[in-house]
C-alpha atoms as a PDB file:
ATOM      1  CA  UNK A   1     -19.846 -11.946  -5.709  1.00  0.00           C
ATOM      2  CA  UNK A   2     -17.655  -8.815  -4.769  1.00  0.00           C
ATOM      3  CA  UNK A   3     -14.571  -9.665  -2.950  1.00  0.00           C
ATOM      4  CA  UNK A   4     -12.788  -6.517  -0.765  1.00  0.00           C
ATOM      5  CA  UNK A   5      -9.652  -7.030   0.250  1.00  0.00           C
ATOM      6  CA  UNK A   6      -8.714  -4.968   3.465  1.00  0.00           C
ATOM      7  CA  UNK A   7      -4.912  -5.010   4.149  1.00  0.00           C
ATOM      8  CA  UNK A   8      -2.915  -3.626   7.171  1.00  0.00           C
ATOM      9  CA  UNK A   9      -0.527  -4.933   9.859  1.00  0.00           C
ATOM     10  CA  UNK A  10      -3.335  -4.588  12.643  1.00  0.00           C
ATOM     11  CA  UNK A  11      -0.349  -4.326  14.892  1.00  0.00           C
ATOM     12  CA  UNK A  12      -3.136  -4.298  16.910  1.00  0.00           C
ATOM     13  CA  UNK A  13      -6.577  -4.012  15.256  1.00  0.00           C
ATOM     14  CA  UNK A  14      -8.747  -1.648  16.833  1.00  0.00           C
ATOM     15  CA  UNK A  15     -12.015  -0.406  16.970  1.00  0.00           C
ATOM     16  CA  UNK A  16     -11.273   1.806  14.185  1.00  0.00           C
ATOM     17  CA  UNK A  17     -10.458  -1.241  12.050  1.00  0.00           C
ATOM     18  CA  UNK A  18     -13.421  -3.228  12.998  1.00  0.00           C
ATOM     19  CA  UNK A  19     -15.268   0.394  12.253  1.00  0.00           C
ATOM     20  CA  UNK A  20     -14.077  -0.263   8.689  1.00  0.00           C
ATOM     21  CA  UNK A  21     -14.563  -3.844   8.538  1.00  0.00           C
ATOM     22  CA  UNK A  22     -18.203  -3.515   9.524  1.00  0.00           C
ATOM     23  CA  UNK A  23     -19.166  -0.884   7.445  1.00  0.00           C
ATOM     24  CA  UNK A  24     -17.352  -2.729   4.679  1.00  0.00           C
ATOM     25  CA  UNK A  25     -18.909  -6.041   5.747  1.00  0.00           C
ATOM     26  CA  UNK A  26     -22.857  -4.146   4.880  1.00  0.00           C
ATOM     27  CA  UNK A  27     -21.137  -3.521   1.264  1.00  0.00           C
ATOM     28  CA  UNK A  28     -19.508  -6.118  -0.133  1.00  0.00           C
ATOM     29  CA  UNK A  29     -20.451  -9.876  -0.508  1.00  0.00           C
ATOM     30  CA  UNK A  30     -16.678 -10.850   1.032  1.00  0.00           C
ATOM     31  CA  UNK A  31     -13.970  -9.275   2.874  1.00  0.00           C
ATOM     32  CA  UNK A  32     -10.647 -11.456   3.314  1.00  0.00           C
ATOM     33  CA  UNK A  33      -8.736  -9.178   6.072  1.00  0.00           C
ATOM     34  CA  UNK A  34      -5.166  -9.112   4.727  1.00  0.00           C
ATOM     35  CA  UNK A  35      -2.978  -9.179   7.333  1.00  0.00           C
ATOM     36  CA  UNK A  36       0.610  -8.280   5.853  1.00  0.00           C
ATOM     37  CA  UNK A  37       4.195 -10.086   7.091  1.00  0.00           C
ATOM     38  CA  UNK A  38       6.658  -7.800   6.332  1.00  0.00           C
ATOM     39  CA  UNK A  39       9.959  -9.642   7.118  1.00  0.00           C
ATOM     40  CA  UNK A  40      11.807  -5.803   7.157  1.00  0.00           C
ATOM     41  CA  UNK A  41       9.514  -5.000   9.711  1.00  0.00           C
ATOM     42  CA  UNK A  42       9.772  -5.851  13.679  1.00  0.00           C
ATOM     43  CA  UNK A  43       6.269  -5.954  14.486  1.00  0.00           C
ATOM     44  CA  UNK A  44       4.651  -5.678  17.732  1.00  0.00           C
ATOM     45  CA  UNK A  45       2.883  -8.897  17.898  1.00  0.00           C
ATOM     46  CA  UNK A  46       3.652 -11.817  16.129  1.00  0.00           C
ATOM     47  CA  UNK A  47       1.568 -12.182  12.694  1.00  0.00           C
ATOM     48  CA  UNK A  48      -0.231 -15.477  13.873  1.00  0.00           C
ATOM     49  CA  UNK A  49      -1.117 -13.587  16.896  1.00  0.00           C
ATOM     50  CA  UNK A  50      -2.279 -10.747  14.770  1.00  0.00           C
ATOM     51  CA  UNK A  51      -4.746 -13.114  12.792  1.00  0.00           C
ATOM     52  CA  UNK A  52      -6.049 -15.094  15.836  1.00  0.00           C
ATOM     53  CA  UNK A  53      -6.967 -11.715  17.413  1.00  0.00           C
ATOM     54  CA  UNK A  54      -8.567 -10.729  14.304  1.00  0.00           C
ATOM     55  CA  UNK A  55     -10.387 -13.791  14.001  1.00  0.00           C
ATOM     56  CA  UNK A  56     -11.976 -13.552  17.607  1.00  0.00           C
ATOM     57  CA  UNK A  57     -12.717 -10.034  17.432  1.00  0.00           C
ATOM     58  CA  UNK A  58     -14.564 -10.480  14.405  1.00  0.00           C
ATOM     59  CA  UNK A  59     -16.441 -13.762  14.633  1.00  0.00           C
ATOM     60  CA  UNK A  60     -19.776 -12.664  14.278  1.00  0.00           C
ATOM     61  CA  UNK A  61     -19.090 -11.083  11.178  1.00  0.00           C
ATOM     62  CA  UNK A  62     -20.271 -13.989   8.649  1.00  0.00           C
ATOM     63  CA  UNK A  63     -19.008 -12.546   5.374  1.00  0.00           C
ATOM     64  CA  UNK A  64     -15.029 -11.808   7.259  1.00  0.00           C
ATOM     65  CA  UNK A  65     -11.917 -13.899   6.009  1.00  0.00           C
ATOM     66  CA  UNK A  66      -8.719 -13.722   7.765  1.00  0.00           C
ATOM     67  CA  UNK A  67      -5.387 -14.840   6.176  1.00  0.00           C
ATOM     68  CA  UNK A  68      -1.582 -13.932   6.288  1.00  0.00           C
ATOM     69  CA  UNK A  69       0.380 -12.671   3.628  1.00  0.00           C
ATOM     70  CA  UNK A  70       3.609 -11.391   1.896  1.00  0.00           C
ATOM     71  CA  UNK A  71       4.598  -9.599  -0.932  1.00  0.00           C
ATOM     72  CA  UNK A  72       2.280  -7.057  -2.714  1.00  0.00           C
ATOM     73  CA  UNK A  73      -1.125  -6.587  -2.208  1.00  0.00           C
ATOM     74  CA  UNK A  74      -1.999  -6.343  -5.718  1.00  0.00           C
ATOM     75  CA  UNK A  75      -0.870  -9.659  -5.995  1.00  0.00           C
ATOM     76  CA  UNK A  76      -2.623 -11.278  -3.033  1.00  0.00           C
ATOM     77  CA  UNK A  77      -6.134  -9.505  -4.054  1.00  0.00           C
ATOM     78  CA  UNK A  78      -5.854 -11.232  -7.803  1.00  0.00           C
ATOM     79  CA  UNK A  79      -5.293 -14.817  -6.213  1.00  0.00           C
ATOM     80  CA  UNK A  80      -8.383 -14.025  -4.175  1.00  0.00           C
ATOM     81  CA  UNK A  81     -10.153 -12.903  -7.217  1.00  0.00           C
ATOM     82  CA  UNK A  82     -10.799  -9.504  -5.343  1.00  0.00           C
ATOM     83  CA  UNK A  83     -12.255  -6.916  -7.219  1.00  0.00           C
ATOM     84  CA  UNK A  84     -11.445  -4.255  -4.510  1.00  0.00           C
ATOM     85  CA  UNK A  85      -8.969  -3.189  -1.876  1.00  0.00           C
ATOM     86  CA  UNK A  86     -10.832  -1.373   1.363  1.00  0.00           C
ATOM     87  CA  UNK A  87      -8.889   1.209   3.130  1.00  0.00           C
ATOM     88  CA  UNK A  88      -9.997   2.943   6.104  1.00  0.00           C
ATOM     89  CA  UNK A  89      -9.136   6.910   6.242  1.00  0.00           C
ATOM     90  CA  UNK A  90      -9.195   8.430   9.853  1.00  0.00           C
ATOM     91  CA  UNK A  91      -8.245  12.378   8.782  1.00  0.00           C
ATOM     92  CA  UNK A  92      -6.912  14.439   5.765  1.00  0.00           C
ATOM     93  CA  UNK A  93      -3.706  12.884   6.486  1.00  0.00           C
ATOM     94  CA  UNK A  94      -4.211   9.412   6.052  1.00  0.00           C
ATOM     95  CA  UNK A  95      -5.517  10.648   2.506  1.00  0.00           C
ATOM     96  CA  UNK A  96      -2.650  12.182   1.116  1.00  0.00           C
ATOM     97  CA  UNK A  97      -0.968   8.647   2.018  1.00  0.00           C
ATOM     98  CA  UNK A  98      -3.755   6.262   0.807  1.00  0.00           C
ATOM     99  CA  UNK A  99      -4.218   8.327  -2.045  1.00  0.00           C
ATOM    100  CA  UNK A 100      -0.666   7.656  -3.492  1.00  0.00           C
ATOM    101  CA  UNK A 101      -1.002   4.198  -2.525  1.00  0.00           C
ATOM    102  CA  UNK A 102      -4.420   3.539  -4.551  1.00  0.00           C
ATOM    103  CA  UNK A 103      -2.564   5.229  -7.188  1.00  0.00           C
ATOM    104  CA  UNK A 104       0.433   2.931  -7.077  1.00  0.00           C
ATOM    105  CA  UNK A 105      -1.897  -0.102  -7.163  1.00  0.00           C
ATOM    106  CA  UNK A 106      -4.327   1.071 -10.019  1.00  0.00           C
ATOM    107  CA  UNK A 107      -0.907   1.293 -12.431  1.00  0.00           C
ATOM    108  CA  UNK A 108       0.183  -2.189 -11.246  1.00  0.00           C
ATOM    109  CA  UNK A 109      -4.083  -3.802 -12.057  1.00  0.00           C
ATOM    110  CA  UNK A 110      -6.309  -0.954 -12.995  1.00  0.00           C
ATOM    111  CA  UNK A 111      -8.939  -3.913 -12.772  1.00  0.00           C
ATOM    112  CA  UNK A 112      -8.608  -3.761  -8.821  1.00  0.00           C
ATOM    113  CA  UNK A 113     -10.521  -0.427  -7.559  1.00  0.00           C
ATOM    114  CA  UNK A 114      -9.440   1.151  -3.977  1.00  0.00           C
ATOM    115  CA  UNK A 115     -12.691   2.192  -1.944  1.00  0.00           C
ATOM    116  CA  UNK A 116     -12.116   4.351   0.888  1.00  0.00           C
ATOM    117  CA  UNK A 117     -14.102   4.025   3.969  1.00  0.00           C
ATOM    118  CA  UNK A 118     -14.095   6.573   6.668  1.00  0.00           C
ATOM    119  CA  UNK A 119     -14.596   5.678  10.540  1.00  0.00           C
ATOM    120  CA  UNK A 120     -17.224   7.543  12.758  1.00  0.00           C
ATOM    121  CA  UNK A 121     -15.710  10.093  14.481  1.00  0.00           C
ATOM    122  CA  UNK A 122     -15.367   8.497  17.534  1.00  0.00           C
ATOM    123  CA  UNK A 123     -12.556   6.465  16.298  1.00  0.00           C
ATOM    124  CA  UNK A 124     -11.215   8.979  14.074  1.00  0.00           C
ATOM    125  CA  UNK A 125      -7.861   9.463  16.483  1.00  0.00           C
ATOM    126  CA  UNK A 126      -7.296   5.735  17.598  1.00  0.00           C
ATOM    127  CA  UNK A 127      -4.050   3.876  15.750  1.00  0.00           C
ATOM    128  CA  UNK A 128      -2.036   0.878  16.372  1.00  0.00           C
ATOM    129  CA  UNK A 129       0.789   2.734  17.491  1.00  0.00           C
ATOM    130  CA  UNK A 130      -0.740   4.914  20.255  1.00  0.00           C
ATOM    131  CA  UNK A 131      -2.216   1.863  21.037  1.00  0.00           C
ATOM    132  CA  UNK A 132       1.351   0.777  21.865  1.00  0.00           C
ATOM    133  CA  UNK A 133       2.344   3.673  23.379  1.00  0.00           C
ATOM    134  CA  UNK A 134      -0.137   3.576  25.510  1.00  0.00           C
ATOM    135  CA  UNK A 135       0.519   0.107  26.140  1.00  0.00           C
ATOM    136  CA  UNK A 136       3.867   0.896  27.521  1.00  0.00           C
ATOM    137  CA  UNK A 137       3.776   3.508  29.198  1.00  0.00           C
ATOM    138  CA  UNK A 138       1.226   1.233  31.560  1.00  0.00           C
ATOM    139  CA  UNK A 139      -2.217   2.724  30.467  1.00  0.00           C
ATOM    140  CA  UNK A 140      -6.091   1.691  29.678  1.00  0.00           C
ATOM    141  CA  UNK A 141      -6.348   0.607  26.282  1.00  0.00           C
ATOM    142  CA  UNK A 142      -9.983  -0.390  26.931  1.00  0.00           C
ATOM    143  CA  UNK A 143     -11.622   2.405  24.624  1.00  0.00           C
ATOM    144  CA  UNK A 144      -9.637   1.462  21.874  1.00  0.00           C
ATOM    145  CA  UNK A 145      -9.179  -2.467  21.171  1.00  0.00           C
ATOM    146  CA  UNK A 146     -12.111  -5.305  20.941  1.00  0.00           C
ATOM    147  CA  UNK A 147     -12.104  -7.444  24.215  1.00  0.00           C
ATOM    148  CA  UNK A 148     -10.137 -10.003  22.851  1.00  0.00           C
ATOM    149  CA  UNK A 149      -7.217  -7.918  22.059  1.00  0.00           C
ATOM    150  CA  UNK A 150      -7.409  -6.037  25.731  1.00  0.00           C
ATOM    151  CA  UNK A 151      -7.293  -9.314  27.091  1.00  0.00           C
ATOM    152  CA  UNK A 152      -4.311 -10.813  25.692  1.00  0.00           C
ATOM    153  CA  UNK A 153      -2.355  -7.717  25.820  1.00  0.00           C
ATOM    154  CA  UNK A 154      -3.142  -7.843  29.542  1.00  0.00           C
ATOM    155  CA  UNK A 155      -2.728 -11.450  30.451  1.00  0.00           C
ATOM    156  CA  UNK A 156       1.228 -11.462  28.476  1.00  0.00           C
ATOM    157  CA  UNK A 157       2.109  -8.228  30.812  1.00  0.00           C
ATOM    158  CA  UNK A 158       3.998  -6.011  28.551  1.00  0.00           C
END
């Protein structure tokens, strides 16, 4: 059985990460959807908010896991037994990033391979953090988050 291991913040997912977790989903046997807590970070929602959203948005995904975690990645994929970490590239950009970042995590477990995954087009422009921006400067996030994560943002009236 091949375990992927897709980290991020999801600070909030979007359909650009459920892009990437459905494409990975048709690949590998199991993807545990690594939602990281970092305590130097303020994030936007609250990291059990995070997961519950996650979980409801992607529900009718059989093979999908959902848990919380801290510390390195590299260290939460080998007590999962993961053989992979997915990452999701949007443009050239994200590359150069993710790039040094598989790099990084090959020299700490060259066991572990990175697989990149790129989203359709559509979502190729949709992030977390213009998701917040838009979010507070009052606009329609509707295009851009899974119902459950439109609806919460609405009903807690940022």
């Amino acid at each position: 059985m091949t375990i992927a291991i897709y980290p991020g913040s999801f600070d909030p997912i979007t359909y650009g990460h459920l892009d990437i977790i459905k494409s990975g989903a048709e690949i590998f046997d199991k993807i545990i959807i690594a939602v990281s807590n970092n305590q130097n970070k303020k994030g936007f929602l609250p990291i059990e908010t995070r997961i519950n959203l996650i979980k409801e948005s992607t529900k009718d995904i059989k093979n999908v896991e959902v848990e919380g975690y801290m510390g390195l990645t590299i260290d939460f994929a080998k007590k999962h037994g993961a053989e992979v970490l997915l990452r999701g590239l949007r443009t050239s950009f994200d590359f150069e990033y993710e790039m040094q970042l598989s790099q990084t995590n090959y020299t700490l477990d060259n066991k572990i391979k990175t697989v990149f995954l790129i989203t359709k087009p559509e979502y190729s422009f949709i992030s977390s953090s213009a998701v917040r921006e838009i979010l507070a400067n009052k606009g329609n996030i509707t295009q851009f988050v899974p119902i459950p994560v439109e609806k919460y943002l609405k009903s807690i009236q940022l």
